[in-house]
PDB file of N, CA and C in Angstrom:
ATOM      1  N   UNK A   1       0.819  -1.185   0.000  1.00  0.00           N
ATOM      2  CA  UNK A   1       0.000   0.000   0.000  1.00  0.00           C
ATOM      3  C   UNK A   1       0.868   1.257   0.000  1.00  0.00           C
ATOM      4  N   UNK A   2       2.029   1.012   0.708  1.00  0.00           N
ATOM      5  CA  UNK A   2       2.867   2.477   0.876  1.00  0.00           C
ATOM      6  C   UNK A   2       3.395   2.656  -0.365  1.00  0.00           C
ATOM      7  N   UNK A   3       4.141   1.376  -1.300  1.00  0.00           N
ATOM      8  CA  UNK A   3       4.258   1.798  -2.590  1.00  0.00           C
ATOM      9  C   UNK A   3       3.393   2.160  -3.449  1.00  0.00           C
ATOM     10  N   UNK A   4       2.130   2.053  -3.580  1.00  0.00           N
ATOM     11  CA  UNK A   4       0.915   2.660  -4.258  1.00  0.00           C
ATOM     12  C   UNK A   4       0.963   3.901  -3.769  1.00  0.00           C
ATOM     13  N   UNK A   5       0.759   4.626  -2.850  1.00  0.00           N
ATOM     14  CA  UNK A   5       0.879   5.760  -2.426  1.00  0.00           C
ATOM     15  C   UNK A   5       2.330   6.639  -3.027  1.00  0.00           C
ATOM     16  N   UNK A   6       3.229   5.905  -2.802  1.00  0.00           N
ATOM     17  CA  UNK A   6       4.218   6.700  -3.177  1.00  0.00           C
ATOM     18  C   UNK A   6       4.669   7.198  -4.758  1.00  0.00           C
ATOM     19  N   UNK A   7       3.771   6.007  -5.643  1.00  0.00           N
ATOM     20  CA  UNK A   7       3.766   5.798  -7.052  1.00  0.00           C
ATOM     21  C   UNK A   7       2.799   7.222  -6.690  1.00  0.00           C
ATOM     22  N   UNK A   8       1.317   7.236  -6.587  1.00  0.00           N
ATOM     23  CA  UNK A   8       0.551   8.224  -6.556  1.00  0.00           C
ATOM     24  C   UNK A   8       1.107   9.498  -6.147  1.00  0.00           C
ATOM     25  N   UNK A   9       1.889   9.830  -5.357  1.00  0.00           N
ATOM     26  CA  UNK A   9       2.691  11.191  -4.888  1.00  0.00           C
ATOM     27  C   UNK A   9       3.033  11.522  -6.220  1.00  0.00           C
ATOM     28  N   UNK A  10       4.683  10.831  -6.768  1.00  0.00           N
ATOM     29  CA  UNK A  10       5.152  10.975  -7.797  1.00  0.00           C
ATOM     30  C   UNK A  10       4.246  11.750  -8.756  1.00  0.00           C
ATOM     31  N   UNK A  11       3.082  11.020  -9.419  1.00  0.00           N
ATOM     32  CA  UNK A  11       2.459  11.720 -10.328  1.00  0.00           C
ATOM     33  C   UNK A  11       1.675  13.073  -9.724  1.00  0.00           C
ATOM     34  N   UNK A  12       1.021  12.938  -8.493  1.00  0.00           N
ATOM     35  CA  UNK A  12       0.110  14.221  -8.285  1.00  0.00           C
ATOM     36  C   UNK A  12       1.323  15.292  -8.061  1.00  0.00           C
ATOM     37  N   UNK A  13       2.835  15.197  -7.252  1.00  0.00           N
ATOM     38  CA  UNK A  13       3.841  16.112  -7.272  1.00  0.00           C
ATOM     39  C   UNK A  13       4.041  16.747  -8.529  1.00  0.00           C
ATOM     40  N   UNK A  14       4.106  16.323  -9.464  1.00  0.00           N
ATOM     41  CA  UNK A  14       4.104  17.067 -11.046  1.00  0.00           C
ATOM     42  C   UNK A  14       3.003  17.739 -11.682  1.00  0.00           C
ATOM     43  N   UNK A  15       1.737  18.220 -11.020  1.00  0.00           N
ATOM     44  CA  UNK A  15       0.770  18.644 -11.155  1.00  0.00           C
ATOM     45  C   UNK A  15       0.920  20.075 -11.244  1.00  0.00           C
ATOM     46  N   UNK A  16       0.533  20.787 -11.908  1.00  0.00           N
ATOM     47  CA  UNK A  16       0.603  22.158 -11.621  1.00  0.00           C
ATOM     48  C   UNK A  16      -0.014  22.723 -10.282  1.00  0.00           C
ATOM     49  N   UNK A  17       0.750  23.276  -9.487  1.00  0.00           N
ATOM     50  CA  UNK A  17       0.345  23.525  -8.181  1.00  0.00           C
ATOM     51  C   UNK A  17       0.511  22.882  -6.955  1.00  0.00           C
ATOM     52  N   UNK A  18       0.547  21.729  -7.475  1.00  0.00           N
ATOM     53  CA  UNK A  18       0.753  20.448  -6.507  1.00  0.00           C
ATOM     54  C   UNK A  18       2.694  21.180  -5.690  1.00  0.00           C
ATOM     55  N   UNK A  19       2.542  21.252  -4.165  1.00  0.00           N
ATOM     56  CA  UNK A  19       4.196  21.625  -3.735  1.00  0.00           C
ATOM     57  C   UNK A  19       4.516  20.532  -2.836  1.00  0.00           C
ATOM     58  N   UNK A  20       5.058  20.292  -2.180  1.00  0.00           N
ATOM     59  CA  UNK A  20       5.618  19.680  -1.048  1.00  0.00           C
ATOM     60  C   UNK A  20       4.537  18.083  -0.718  1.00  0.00           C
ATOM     61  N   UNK A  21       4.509  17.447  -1.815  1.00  0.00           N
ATOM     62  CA  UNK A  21       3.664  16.325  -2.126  1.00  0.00           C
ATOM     63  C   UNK A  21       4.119  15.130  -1.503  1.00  0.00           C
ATOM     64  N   UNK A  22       3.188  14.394  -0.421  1.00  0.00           N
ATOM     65  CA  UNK A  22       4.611  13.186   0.773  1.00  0.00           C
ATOM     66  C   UNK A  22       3.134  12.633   1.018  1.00  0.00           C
ATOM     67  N   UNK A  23       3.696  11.518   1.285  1.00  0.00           N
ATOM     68  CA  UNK A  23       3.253  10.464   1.650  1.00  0.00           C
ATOM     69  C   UNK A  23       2.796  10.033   3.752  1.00  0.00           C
ATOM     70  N   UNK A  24       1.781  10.207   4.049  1.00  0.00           N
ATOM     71  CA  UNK A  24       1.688  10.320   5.388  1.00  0.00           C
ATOM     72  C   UNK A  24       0.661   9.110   5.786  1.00  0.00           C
ATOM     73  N   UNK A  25       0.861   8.558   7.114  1.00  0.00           N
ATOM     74  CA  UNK A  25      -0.220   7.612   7.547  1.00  0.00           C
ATOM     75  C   UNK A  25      -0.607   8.397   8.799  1.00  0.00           C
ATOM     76  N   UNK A  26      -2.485   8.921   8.498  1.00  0.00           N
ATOM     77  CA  UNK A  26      -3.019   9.654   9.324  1.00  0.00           C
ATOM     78  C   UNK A  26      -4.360   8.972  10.483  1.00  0.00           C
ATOM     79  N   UNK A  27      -3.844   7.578  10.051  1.00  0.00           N
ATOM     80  CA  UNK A  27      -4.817   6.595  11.111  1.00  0.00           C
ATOM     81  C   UNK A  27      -4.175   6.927  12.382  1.00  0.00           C
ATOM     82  N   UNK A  28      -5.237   6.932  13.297  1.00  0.00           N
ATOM     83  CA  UNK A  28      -4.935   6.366  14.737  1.00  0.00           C
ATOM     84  C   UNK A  28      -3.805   8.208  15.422  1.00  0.00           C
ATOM     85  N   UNK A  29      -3.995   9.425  14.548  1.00  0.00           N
ATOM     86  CA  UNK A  29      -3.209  10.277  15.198  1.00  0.00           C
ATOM     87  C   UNK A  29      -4.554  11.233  16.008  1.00  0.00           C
ATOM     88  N   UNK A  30      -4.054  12.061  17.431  1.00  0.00           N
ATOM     89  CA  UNK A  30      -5.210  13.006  18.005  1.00  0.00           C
ATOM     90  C   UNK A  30      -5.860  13.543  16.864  1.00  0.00           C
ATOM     91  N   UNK A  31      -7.224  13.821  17.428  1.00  0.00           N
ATOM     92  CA  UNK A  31      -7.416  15.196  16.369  1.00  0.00           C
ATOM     93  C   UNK A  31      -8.519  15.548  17.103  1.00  0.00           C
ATOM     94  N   UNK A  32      -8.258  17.337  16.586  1.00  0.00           N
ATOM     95  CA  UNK A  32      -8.651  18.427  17.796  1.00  0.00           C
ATOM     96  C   UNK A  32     -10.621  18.626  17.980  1.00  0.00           C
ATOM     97  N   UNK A  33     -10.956  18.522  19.056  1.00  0.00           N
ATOM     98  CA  UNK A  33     -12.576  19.019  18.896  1.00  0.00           C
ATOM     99  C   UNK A  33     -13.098  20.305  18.341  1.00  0.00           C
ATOM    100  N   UNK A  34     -13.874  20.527  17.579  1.00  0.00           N
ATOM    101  CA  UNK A  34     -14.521  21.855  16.720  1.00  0.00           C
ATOM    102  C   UNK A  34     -16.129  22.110  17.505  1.00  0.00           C
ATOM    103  N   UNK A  35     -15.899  23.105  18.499  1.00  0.00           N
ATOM    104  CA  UNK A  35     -17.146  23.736  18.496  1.00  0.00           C
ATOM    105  C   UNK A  35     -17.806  24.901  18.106  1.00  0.00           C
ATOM    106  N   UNK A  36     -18.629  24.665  17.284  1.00  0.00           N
ATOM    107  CA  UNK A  36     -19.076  26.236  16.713  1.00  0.00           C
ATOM    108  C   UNK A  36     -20.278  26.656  16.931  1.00  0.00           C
ATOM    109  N   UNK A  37     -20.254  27.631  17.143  1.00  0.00           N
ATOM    110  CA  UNK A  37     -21.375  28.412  17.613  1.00  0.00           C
ATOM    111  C   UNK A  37     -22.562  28.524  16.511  1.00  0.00           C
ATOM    112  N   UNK A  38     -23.598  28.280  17.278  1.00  0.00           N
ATOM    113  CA  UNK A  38     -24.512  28.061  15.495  1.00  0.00           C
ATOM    114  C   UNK A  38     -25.001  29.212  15.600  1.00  0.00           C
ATOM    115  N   UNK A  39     -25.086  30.442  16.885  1.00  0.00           N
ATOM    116  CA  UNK A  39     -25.310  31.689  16.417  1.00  0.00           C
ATOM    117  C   UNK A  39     -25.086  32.367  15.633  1.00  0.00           C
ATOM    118  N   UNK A  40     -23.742  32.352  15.983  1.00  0.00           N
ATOM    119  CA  UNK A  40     -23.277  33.403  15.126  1.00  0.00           C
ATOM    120  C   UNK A  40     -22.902  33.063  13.644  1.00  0.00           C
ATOM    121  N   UNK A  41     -22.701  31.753  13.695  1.00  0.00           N
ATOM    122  CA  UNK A  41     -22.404  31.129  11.964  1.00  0.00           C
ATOM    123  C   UNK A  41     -23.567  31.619  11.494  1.00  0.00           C
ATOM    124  N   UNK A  42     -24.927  31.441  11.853  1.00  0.00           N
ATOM    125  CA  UNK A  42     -26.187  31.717  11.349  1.00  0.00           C
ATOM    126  C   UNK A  42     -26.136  33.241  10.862  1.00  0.00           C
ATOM    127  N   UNK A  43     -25.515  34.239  11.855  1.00  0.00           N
ATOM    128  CA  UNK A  43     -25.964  35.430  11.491  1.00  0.00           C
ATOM    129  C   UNK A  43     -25.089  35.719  10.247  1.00  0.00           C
ATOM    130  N   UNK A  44     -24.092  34.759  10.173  1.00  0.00           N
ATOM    131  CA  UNK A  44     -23.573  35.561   8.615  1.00  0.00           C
ATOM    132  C   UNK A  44     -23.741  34.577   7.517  1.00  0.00           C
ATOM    133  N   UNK A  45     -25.241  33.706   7.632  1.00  0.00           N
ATOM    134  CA  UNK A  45     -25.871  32.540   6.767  1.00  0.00           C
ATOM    135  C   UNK A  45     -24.715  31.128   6.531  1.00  0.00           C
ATOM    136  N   UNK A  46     -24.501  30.877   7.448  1.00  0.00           N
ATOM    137  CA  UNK A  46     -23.400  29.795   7.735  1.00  0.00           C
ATOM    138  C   UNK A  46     -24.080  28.700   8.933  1.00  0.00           C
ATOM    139  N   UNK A  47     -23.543  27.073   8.004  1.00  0.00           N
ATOM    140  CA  UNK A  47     -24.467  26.258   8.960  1.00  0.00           C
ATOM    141  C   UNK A  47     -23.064  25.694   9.911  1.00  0.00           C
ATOM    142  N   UNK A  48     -22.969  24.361  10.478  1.00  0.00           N
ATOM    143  CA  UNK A  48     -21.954  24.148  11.316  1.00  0.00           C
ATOM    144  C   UNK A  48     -21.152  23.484   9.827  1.00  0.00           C
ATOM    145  N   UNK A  49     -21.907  22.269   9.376  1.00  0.00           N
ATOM    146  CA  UNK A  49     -21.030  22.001   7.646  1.00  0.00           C
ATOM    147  C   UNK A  49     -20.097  22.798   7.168  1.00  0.00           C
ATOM    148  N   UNK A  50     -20.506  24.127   6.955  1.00  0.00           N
ATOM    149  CA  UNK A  50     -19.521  25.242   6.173  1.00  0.00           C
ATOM    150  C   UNK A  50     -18.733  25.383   6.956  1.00  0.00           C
ATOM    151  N   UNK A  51     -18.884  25.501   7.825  1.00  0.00           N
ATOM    152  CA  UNK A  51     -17.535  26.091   9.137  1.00  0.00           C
ATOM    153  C   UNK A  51     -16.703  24.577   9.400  1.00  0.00           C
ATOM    154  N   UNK A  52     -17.344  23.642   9.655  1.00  0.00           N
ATOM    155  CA  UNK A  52     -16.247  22.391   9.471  1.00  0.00           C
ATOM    156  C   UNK A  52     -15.733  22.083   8.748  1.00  0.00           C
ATOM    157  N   UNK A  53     -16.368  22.338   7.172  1.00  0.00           N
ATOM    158  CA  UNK A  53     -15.388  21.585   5.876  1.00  0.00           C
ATOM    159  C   UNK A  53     -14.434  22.736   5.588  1.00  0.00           C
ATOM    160  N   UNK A  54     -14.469  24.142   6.398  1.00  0.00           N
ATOM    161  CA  UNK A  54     -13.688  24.938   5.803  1.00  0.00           C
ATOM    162  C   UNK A  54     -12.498  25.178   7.302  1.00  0.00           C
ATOM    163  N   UNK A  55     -12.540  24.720   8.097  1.00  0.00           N
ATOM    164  CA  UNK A  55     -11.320  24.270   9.083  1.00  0.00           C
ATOM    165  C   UNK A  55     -10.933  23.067   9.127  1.00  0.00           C
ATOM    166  N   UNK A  56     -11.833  22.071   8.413  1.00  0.00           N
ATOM    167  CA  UNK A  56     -11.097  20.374   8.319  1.00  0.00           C
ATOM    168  C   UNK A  56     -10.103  20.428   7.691  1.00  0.00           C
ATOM    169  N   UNK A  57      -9.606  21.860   6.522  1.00  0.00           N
ATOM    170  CA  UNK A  57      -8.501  21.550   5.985  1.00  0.00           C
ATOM    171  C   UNK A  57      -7.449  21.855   6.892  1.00  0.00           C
ATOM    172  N   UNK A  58      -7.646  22.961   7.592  1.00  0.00           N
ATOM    173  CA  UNK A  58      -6.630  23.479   8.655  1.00  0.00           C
ATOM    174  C   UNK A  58      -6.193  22.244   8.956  1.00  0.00           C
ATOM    175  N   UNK A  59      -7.305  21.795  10.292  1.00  0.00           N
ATOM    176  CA  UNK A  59      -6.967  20.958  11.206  1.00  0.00           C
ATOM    177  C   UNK A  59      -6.215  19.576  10.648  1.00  0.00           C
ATOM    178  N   UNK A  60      -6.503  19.074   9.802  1.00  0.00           N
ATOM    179  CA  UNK A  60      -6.985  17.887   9.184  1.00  0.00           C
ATOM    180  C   UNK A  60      -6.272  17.643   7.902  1.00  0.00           C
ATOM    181  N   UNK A  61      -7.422  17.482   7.032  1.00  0.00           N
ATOM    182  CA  UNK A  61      -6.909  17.005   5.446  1.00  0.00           C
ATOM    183  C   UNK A  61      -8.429  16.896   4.692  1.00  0.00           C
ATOM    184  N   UNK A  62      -8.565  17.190   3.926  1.00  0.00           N
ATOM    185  CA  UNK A  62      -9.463  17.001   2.735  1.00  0.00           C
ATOM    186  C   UNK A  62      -9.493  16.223   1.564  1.00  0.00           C
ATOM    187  N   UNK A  63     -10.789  15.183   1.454  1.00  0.00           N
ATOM    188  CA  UNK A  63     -10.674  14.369   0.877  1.00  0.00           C
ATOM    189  C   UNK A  63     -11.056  14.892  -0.623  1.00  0.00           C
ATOM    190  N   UNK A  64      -9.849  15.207  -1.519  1.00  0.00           N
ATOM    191  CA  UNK A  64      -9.839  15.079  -2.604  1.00  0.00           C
ATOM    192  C   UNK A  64      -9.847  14.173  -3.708  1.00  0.00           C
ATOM    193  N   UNK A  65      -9.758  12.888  -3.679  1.00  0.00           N
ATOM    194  CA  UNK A  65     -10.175  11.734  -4.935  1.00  0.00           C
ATOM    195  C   UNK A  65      -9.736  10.396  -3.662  1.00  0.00           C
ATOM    196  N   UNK A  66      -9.999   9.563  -4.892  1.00  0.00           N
ATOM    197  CA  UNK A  66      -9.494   7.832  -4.486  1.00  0.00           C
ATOM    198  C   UNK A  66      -9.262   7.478  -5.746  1.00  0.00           C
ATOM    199  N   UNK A  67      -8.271   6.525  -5.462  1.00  0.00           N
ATOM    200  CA  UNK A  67      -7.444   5.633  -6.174  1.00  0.00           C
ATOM    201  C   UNK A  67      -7.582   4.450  -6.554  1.00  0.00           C
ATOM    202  N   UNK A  68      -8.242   3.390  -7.260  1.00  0.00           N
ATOM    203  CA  UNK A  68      -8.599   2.260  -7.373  1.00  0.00           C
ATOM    204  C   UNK A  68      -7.858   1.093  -7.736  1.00  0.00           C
ATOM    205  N   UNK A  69      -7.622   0.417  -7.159  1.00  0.00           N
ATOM    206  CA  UNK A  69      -6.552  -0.556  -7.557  1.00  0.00           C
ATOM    207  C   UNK A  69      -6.909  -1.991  -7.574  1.00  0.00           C
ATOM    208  N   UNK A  70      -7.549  -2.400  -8.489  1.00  0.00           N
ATOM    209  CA  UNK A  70      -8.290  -4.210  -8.098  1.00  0.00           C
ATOM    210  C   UNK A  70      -9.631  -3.510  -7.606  1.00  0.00           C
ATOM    211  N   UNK A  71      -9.652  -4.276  -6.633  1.00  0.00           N
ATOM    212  CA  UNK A  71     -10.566  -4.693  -5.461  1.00  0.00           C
ATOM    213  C   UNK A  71     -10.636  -3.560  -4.175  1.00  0.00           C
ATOM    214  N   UNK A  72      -9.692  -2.736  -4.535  1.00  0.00           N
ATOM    215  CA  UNK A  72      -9.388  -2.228  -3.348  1.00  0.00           C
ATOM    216  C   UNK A  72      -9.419  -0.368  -3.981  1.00  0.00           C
ATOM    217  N   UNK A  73      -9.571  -0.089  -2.300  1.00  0.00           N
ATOM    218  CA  UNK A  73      -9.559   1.638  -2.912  1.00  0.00           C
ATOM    219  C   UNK A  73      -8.867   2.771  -1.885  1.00  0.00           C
ATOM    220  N   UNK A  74      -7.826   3.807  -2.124  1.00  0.00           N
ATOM    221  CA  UNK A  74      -7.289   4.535  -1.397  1.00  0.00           C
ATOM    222  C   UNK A  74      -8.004   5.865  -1.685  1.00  0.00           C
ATOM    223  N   UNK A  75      -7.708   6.714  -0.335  1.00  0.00           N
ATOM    224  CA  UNK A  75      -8.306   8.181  -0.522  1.00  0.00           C
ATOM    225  C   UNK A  75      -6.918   9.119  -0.764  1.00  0.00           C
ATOM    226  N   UNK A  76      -7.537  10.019  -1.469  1.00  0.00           N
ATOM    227  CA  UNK A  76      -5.933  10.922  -1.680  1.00  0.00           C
ATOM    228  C   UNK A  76      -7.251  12.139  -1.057  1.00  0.00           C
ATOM    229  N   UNK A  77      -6.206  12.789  -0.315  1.00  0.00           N
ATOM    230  CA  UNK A  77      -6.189  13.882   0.845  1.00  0.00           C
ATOM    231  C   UNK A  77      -5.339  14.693   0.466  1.00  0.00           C
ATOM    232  N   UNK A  78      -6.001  16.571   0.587  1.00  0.00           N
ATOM    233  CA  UNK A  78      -4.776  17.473   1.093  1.00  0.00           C
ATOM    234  C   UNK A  78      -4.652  17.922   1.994  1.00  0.00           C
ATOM    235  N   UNK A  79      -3.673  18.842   2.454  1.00  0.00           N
ATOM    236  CA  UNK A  79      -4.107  19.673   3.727  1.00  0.00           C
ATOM    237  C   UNK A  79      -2.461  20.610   3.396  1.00  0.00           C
ATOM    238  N   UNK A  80      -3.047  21.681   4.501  1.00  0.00           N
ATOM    239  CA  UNK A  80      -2.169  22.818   4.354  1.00  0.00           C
ATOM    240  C   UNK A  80      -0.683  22.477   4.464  1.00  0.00           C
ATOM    241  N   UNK A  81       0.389  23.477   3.934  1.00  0.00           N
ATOM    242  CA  UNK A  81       1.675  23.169   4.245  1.00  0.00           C
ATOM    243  C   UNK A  81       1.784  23.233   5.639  1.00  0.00           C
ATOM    244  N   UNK A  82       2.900  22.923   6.371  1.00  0.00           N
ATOM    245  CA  UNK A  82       2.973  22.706   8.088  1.00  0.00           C
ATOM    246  C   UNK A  82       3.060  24.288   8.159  1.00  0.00           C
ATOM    247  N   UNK A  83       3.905  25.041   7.591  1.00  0.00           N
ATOM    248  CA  UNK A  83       3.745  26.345   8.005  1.00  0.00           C
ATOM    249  C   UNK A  83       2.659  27.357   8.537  1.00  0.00           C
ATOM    250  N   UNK A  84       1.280  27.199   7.662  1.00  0.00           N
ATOM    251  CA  UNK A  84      -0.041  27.267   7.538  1.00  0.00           C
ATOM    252  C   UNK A  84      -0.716  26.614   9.029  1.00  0.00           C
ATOM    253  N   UNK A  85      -0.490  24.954   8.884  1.00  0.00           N
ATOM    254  CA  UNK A  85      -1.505  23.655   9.633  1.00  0.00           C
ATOM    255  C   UNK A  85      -0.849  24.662  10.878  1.00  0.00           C
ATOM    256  N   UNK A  86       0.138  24.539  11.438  1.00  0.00           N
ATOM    257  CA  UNK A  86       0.355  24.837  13.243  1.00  0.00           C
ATOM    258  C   UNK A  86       0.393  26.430  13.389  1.00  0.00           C
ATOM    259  N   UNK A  87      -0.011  26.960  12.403  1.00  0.00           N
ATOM    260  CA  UNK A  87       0.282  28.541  12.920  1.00  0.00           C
ATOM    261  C   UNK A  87      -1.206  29.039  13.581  1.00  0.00           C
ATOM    262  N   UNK A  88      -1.447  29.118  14.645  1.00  0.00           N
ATOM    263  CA  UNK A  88      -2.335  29.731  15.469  1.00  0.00           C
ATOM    264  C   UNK A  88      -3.104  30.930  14.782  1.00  0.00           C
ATOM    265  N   UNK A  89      -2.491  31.830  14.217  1.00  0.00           N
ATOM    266  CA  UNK A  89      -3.240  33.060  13.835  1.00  0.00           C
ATOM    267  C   UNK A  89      -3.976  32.508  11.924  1.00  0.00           C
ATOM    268  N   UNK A  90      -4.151  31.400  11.602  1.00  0.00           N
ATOM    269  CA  UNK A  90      -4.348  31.004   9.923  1.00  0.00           C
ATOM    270  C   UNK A  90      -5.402  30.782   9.631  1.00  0.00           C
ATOM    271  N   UNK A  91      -6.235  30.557  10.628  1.00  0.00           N
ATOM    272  CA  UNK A  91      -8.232  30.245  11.404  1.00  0.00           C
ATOM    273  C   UNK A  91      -8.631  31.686  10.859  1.00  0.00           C
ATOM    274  N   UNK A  92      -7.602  32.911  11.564  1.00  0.00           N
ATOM    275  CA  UNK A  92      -8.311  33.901  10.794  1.00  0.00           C
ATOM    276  C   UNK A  92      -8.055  34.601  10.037  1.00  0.00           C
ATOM    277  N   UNK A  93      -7.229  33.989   9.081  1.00  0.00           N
ATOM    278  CA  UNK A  93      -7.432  34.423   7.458  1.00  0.00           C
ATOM    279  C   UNK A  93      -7.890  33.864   6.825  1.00  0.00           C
ATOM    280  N   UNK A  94      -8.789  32.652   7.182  1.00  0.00           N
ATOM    281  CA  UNK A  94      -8.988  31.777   6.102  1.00  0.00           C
ATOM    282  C   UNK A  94     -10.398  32.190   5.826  1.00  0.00           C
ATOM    283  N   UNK A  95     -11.004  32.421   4.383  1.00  0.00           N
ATOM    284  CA  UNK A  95     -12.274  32.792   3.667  1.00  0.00           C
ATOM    285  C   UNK A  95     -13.515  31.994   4.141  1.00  0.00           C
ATOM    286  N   UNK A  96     -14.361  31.950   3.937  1.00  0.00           N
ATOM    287  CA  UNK A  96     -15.836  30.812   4.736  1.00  0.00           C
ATOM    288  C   UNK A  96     -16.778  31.267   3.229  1.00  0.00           C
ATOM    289  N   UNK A  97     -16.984  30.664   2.428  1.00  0.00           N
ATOM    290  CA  UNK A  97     -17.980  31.093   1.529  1.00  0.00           C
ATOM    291  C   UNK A  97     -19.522  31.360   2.282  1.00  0.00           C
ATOM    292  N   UNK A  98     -20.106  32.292   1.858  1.00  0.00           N
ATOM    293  CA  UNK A  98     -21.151  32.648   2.289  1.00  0.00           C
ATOM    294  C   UNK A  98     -22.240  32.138   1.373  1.00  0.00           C
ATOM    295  N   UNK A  99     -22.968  31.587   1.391  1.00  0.00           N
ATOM    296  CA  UNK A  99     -24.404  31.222   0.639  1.00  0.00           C
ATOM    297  C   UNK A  99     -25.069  32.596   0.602  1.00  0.00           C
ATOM    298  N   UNK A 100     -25.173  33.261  -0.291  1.00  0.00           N
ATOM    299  CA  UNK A 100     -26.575  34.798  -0.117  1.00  0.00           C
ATOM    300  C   UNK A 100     -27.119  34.405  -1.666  1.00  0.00           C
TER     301      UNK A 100
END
């Protein structure tokens, strides 16, 4: 499986845009609790969904495709460079699309 993955890096690394493209196993690591206020998401037409899928990348990783191989199937994930993921102040620059 790790060589499937690493074959898959290879090609998505040559992507336009694609930077710092690696191979990670994200089973079984902490990951942080998200509570959001449904007030105030509401007052600027935001449900808890929008506000989670748009810090899951922070926190987390985003499931961008899968990979099919046989019988079997991998998820390819992104998530921010580390510079971005651990910097405390990056929650508030990051955009929230608004539904209006």
């Amino acid at each position: 499986m790790i060589a499937t993955a690493q074959q898959i890096a290879q090609v998505v690394g040559k992507q336009p845009g694609a930077v710092e493209v690696k191979v990670e196993q994200t089973e079984g690591l902490p990951a942080p609790i998200l509570l959001v206020d449904r007030l105030k998401a509401a007052r600027y037409g935001l449900n808890v969904a929008d506000v989670e899928e748009a810090l899951g990348t922070l926190v987390g990783a985003r499931h961008v495709g899968m990979v099919f191989e046989g019988d079997r199937r991998f998820s390819i994930t992104g998530r921010l460079p580390e510079g971005l993921h651990n910097d405390i102040n990056t929650p508030q620059q990051m955009l929230i699309a608004l539904h209006v």
